[in-house]
N, C-alpha and C. Protein backbone atom coordinates (compact mmCIF):
# COMPACT_ATOMS: atom_id res chain seq x y z
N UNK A 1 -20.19 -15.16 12.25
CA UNK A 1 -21.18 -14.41 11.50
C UNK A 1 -20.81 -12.92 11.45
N UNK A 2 -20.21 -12.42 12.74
CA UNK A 2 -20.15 -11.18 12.58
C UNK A 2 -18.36 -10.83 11.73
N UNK A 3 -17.92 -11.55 11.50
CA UNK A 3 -16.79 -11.41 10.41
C UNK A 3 -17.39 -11.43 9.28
N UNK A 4 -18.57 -12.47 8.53
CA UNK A 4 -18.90 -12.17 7.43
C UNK A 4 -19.39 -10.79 6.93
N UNK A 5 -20.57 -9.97 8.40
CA UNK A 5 -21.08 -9.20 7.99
C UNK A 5 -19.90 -7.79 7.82
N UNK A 6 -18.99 -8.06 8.74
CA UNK A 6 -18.12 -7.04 8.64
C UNK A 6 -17.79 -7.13 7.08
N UNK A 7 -17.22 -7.99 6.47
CA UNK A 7 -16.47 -8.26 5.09
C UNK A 7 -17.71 -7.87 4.12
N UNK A 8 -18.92 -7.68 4.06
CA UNK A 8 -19.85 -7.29 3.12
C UNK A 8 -20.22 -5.84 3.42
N UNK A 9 -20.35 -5.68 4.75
CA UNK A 9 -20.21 -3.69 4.66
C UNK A 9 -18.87 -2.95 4.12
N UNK A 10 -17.70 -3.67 3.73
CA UNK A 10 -16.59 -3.35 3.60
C UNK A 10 -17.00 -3.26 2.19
N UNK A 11 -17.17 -4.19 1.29
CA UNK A 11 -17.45 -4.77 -0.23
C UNK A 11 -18.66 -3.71 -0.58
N UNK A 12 -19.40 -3.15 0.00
CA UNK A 12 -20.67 -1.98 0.22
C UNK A 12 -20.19 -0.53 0.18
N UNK A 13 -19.21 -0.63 0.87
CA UNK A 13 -18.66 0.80 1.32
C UNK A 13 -17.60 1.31 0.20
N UNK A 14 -17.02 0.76 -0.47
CA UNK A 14 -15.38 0.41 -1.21
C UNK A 14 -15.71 2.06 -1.69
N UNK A 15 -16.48 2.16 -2.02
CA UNK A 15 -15.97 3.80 -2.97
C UNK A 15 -15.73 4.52 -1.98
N UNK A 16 -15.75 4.45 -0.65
CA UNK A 16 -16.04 5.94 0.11
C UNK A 16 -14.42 5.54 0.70
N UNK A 17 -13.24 4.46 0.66
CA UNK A 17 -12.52 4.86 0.36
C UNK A 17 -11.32 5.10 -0.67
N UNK A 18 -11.85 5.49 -1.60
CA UNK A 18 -10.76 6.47 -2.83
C UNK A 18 -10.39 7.76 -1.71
N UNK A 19 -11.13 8.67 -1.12
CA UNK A 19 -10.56 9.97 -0.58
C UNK A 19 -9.55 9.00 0.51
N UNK A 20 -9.61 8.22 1.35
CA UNK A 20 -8.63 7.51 2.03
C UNK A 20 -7.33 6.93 1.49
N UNK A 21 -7.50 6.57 0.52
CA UNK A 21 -7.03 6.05 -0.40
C UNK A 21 -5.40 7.35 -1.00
N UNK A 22 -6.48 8.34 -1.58
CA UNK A 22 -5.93 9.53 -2.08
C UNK A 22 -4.54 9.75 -0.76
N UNK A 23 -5.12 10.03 0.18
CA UNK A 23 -4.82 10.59 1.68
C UNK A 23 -3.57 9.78 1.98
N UNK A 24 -4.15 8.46 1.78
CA UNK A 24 -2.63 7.42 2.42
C UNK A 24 -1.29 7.44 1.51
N UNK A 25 -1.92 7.84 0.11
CA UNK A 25 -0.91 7.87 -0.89
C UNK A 25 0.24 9.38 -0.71
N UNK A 26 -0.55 10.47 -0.20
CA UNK A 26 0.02 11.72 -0.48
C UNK A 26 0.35 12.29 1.09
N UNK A 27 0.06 11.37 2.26
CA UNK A 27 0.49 11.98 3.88
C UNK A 27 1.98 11.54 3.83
N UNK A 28 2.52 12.72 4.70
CA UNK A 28 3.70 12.26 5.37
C UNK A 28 3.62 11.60 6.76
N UNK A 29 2.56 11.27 7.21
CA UNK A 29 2.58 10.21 8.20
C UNK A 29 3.04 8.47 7.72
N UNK A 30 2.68 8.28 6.35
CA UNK A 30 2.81 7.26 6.14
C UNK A 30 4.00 6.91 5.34
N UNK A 31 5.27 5.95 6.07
CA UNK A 31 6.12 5.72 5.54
C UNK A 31 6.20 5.32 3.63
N UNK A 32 7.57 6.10 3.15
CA UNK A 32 7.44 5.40 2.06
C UNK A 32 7.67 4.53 1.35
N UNK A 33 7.96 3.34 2.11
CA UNK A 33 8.12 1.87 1.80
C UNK A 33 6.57 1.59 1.92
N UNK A 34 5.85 1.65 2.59
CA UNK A 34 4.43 1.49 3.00
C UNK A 34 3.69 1.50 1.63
N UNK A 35 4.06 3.15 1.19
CA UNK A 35 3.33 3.44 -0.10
C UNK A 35 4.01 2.49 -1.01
N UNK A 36 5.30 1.95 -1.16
CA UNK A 36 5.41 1.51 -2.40
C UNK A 36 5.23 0.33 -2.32
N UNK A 37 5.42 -0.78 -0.82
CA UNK A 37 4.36 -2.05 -1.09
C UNK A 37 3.30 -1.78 -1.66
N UNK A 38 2.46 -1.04 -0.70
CA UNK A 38 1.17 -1.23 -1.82
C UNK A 38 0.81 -0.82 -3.36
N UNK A 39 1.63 0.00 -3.56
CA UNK A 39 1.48 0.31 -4.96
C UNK A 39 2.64 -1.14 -5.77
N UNK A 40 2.67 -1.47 -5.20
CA UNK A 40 3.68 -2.75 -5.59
C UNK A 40 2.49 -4.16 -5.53
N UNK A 41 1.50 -4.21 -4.77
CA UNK A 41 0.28 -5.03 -4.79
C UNK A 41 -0.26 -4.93 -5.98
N UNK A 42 -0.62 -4.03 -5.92
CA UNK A 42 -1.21 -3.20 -6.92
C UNK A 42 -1.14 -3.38 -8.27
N UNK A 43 0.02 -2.92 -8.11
CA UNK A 43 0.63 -3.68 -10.13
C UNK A 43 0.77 -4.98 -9.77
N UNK A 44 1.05 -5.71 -9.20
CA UNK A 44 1.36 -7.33 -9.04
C UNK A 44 0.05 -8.23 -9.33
N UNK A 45 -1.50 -7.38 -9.06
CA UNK A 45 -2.90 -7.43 -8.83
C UNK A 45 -2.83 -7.22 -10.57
N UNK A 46 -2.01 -6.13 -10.86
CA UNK A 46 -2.50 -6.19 -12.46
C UNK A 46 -1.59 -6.94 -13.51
N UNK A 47 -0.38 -7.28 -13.21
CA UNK A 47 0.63 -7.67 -13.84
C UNK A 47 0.24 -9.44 -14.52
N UNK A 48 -0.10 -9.75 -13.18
CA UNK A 48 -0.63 -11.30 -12.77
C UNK A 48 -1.45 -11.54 -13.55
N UNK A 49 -1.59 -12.76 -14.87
CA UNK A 49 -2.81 -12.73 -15.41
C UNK A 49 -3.44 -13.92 -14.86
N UNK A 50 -3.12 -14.41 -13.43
CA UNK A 50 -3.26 -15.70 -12.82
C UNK A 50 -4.41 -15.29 -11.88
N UNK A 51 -5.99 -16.79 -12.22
CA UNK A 51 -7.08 -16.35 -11.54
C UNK A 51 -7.46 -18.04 -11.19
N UNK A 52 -7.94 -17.96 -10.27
CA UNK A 52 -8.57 -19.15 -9.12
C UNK A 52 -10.03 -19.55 -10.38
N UNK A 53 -10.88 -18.34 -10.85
CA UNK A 53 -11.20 -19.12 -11.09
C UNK A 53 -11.54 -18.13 -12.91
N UNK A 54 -11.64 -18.63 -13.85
CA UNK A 54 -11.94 -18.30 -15.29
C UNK A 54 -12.55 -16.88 -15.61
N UNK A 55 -12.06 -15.76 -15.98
CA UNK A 55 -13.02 -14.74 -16.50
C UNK A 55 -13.97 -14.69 -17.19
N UNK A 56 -13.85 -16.34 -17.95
CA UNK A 56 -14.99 -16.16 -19.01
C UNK A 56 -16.16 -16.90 -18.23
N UNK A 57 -16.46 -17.80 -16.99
CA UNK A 57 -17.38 -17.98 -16.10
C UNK A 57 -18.20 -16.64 -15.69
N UNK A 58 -18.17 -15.60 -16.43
CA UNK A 58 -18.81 -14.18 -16.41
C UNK A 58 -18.82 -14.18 -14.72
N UNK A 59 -19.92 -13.96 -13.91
CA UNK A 59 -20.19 -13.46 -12.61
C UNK A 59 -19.00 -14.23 -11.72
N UNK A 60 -18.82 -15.42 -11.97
CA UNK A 60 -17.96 -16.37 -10.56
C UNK A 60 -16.32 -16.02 -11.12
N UNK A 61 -16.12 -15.36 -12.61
CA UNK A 61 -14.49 -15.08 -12.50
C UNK A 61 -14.25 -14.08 -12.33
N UNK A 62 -15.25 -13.04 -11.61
CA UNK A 62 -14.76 -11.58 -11.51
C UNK A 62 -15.36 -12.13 -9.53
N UNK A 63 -15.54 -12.68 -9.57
CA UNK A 63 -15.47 -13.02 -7.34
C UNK A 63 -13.68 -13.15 -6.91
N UNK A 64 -12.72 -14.03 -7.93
CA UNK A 64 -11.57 -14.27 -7.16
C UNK A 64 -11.04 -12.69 -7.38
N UNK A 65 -11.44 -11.99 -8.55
CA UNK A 65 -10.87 -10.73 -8.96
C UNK A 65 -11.46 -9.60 -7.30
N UNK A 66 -12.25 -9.73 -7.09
CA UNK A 66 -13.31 -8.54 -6.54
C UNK A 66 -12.17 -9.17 -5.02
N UNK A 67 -12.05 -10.47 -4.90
CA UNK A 67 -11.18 -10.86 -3.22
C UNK A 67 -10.25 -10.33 -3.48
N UNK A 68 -9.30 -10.41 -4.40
CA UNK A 68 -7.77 -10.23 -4.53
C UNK A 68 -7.67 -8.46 -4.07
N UNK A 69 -8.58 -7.80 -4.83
CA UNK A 69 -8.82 -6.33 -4.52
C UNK A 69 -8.85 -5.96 -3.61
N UNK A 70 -9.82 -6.69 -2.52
CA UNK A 70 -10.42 -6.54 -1.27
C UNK A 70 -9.37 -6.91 -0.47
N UNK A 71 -8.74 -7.70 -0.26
CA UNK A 71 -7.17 -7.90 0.27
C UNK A 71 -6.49 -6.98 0.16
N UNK A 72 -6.14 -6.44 -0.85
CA UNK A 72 -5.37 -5.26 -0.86
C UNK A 72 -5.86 -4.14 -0.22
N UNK A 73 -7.11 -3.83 -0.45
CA UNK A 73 -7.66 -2.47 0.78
C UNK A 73 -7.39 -2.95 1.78
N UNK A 74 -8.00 -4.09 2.33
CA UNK A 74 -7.29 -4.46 3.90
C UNK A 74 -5.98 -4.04 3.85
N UNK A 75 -5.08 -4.29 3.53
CA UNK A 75 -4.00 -4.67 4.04
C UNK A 75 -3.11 -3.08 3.70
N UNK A 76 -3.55 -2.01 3.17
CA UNK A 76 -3.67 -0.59 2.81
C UNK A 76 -3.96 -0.40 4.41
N UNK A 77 -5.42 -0.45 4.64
CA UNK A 77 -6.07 -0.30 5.49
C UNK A 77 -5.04 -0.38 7.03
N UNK A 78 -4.46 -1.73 7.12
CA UNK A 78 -4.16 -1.93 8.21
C UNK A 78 -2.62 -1.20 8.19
N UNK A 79 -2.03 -0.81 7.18
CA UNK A 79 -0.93 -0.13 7.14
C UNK A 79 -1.12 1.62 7.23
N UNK A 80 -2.40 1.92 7.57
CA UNK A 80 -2.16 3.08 7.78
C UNK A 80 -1.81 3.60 9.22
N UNK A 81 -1.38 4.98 9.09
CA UNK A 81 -1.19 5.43 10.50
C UNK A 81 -3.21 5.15 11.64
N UNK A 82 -2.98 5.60 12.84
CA UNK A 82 -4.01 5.44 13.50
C UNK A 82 -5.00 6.47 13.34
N UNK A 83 -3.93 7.91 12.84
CA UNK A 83 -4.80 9.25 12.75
C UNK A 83 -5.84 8.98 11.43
N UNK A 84 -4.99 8.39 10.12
CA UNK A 84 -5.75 8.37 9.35
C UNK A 84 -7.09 7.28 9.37
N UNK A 85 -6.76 6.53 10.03
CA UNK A 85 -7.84 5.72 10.26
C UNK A 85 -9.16 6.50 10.79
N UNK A 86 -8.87 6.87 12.32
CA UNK A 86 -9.84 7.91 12.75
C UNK A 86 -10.73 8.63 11.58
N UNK A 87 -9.95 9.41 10.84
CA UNK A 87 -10.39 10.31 10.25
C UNK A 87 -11.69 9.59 8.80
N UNK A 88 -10.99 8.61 8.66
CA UNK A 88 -12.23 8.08 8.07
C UNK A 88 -13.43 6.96 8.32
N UNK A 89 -13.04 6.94 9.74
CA UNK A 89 -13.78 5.88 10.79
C UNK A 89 -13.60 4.24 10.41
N UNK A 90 -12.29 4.15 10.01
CA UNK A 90 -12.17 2.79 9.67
C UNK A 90 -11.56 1.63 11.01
């Protein structure tokens, strides 16, 4: 239970990190292979016109879209240095 609730304050919170976001893209703490996996997700997230489940199912084909996203902040997330983490209490 407490993994779900973690994964819905995350899905709650998403705008507050763009300034993290900004930060991980432009520090020299963070290697730059780091930055270009993820910016390599990223376009791969947009390149891909491949979805689990239909866009035109309106609300349920933008859920596999909204996970695929949310994966990628994780995994941003877990590639940052420790300082930057701190700094935005993640």
């Amino acid at each position: 239970m407490h993994k779900w609730w973690k994964r819905l304050r995350f899905i709650i919170h998403v705008r507050r990190f763009l300034p993290f976001l900004f930060e991980f893209f432009v520090s020299h703490e963070v290697p730059r292979r780091k930055k270009l996996f993820s910016v390599g997700l990223l376009l791969l997230y947009i390149a891909l016109p491949l979805d689990l489940i239909p866009d035109w199912l309106a609300l349920f084909g933008l859920i596999d879209d909204l996970a695929v996203f949310l994966f990628i902040l994780q995994q941003i997330m877990k590639m940052a240095p420790i300082s930057l983490k701190e700094k935005y209490n993640l």
